[in-house]
C-alpha atoms as a PDB file:
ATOM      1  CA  UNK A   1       0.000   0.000   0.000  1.00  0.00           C
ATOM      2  CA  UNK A   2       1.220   3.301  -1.313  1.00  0.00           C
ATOM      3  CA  UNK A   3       0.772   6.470   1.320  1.00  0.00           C
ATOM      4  CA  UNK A   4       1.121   9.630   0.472  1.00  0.00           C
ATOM      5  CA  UNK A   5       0.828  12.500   2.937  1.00  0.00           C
ATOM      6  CA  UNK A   6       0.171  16.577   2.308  1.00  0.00           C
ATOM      7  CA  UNK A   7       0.090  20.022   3.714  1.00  0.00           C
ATOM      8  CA  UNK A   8       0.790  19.782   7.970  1.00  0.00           C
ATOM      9  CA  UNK A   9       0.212  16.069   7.659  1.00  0.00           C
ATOM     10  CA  UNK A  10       3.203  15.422   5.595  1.00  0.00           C
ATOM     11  CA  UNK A  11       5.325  17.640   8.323  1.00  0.00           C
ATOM     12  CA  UNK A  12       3.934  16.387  11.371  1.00  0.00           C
ATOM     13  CA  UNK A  13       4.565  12.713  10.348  1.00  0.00           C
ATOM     14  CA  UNK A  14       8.305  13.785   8.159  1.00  0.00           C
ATOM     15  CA  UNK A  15       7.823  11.994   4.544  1.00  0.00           C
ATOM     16  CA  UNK A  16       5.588  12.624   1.629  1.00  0.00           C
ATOM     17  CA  UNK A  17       5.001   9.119   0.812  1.00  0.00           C
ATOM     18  CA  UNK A  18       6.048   5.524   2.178  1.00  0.00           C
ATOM     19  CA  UNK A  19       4.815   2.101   1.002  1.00  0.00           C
ATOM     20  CA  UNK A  20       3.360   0.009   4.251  1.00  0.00           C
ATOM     21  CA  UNK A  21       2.168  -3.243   4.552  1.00  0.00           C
ATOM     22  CA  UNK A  22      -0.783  -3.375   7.191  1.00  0.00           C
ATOM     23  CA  UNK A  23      -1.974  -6.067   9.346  1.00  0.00           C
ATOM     24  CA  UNK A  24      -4.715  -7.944   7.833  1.00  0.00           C
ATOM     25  CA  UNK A  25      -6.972  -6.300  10.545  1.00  0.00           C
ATOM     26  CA  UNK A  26      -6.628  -3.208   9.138  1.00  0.00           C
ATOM     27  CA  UNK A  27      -9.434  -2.807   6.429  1.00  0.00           C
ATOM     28  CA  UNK A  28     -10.625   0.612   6.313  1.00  0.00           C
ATOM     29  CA  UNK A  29      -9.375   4.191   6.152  1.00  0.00           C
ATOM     30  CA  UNK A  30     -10.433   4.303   9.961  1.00  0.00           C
ATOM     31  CA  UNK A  31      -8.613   1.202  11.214  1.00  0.00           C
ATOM     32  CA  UNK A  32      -5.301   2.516   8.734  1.00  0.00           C
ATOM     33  CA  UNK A  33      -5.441   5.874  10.700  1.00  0.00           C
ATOM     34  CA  UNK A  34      -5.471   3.877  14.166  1.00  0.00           C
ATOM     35  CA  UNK A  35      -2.710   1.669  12.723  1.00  0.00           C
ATOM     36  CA  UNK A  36      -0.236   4.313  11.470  1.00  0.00           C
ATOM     37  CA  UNK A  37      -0.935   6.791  14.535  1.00  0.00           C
ATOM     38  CA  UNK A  38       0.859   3.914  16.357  1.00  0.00           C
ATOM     39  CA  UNK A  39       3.663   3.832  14.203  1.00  0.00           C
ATOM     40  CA  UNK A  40       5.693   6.782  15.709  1.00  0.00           C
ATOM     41  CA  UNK A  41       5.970   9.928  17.556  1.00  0.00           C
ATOM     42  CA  UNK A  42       5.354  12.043  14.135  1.00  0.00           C
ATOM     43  CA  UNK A  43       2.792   9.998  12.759  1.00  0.00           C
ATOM     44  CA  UNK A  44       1.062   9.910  16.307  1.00  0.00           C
ATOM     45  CA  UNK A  45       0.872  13.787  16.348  1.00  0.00           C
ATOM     46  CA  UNK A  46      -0.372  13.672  12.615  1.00  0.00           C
ATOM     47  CA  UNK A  47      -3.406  11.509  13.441  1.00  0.00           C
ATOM     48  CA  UNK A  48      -4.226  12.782  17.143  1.00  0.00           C
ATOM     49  CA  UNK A  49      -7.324  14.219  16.059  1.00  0.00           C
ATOM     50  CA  UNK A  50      -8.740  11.792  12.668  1.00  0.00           C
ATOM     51  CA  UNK A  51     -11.515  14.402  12.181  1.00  0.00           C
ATOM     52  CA  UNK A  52      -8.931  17.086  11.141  1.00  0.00           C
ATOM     53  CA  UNK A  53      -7.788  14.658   8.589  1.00  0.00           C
ATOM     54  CA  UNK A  54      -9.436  13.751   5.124  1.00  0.00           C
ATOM     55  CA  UNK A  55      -8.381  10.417   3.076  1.00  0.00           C
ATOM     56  CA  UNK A  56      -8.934   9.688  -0.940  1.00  0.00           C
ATOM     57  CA  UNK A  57      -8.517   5.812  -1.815  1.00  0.00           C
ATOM     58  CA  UNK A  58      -7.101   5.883  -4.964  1.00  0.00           C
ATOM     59  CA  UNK A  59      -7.653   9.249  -5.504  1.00  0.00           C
ATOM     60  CA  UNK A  60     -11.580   9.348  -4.782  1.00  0.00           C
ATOM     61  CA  UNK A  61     -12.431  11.056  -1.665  1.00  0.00           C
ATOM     62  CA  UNK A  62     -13.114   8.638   1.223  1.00  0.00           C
ATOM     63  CA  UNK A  63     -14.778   8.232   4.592  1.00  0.00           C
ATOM     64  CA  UNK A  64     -13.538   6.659   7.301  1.00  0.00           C
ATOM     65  CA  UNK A  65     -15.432   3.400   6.306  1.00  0.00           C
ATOM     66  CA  UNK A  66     -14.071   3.208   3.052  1.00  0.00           C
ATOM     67  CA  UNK A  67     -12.327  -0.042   2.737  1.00  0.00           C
ATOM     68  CA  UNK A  68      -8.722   0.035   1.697  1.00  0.00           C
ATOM     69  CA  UNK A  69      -6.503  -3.097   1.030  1.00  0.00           C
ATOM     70  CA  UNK A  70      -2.608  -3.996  -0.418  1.00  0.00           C
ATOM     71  CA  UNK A  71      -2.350  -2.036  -3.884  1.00  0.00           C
ATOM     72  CA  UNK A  72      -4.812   0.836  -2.782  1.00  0.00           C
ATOM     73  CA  UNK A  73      -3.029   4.858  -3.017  1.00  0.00           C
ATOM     74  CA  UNK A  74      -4.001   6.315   0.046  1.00  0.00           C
ATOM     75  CA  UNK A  75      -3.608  10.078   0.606  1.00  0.00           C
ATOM     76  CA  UNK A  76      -4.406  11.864   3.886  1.00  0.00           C
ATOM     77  CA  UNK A  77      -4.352  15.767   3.947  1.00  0.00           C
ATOM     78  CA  UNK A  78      -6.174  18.731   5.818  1.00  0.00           C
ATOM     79  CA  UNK A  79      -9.329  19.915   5.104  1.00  0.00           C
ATOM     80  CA  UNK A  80      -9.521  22.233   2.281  1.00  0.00           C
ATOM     81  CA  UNK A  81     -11.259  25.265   2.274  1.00  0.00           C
ATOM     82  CA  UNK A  82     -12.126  27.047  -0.884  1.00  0.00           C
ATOM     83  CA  UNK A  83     -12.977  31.062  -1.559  1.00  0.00           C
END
């Protein structure tokens, strides 16, 4: 699984992308964002609050019940606001 990160995310957890392999428990974007906030300080900080945090799955917008699995993109990023 491919996972890119943008905007504060990407600073808060200290790489733009990585490739991960998940447990098998993880199947969703919720479960991914539990999974990685345990992966280190950085990524920890990133995900301490999953509501200020959006996901696509292979570039489509996703909620947090959007089922992801080996092969998927998966981007997280701050909200955007437009004017």
């Amino acid at each position: 699984m491919r996972v890119l990160y943008f905007a504060w995310v990407r600073q808060k957890v200290g790489m733009a992308e990585e490739e991960i392999s998940p447990p098998p428990e993880v199947r969703d974007v919720a479960g991914l964002v539990t999974w990685l906030a345990g992966r280190g300080p950085g990524h920890a900080a990133a995900f301490a609050d999953p509501r200020q945090v959006r996901a696509a799955v292979n570039q489509d917008f996703a909620p947090p019940d959007h089922p992801v699995g080996q092969g998927d993109e998966v981007a997280f990023f701050p909200p955007v606001t437009g004017g």
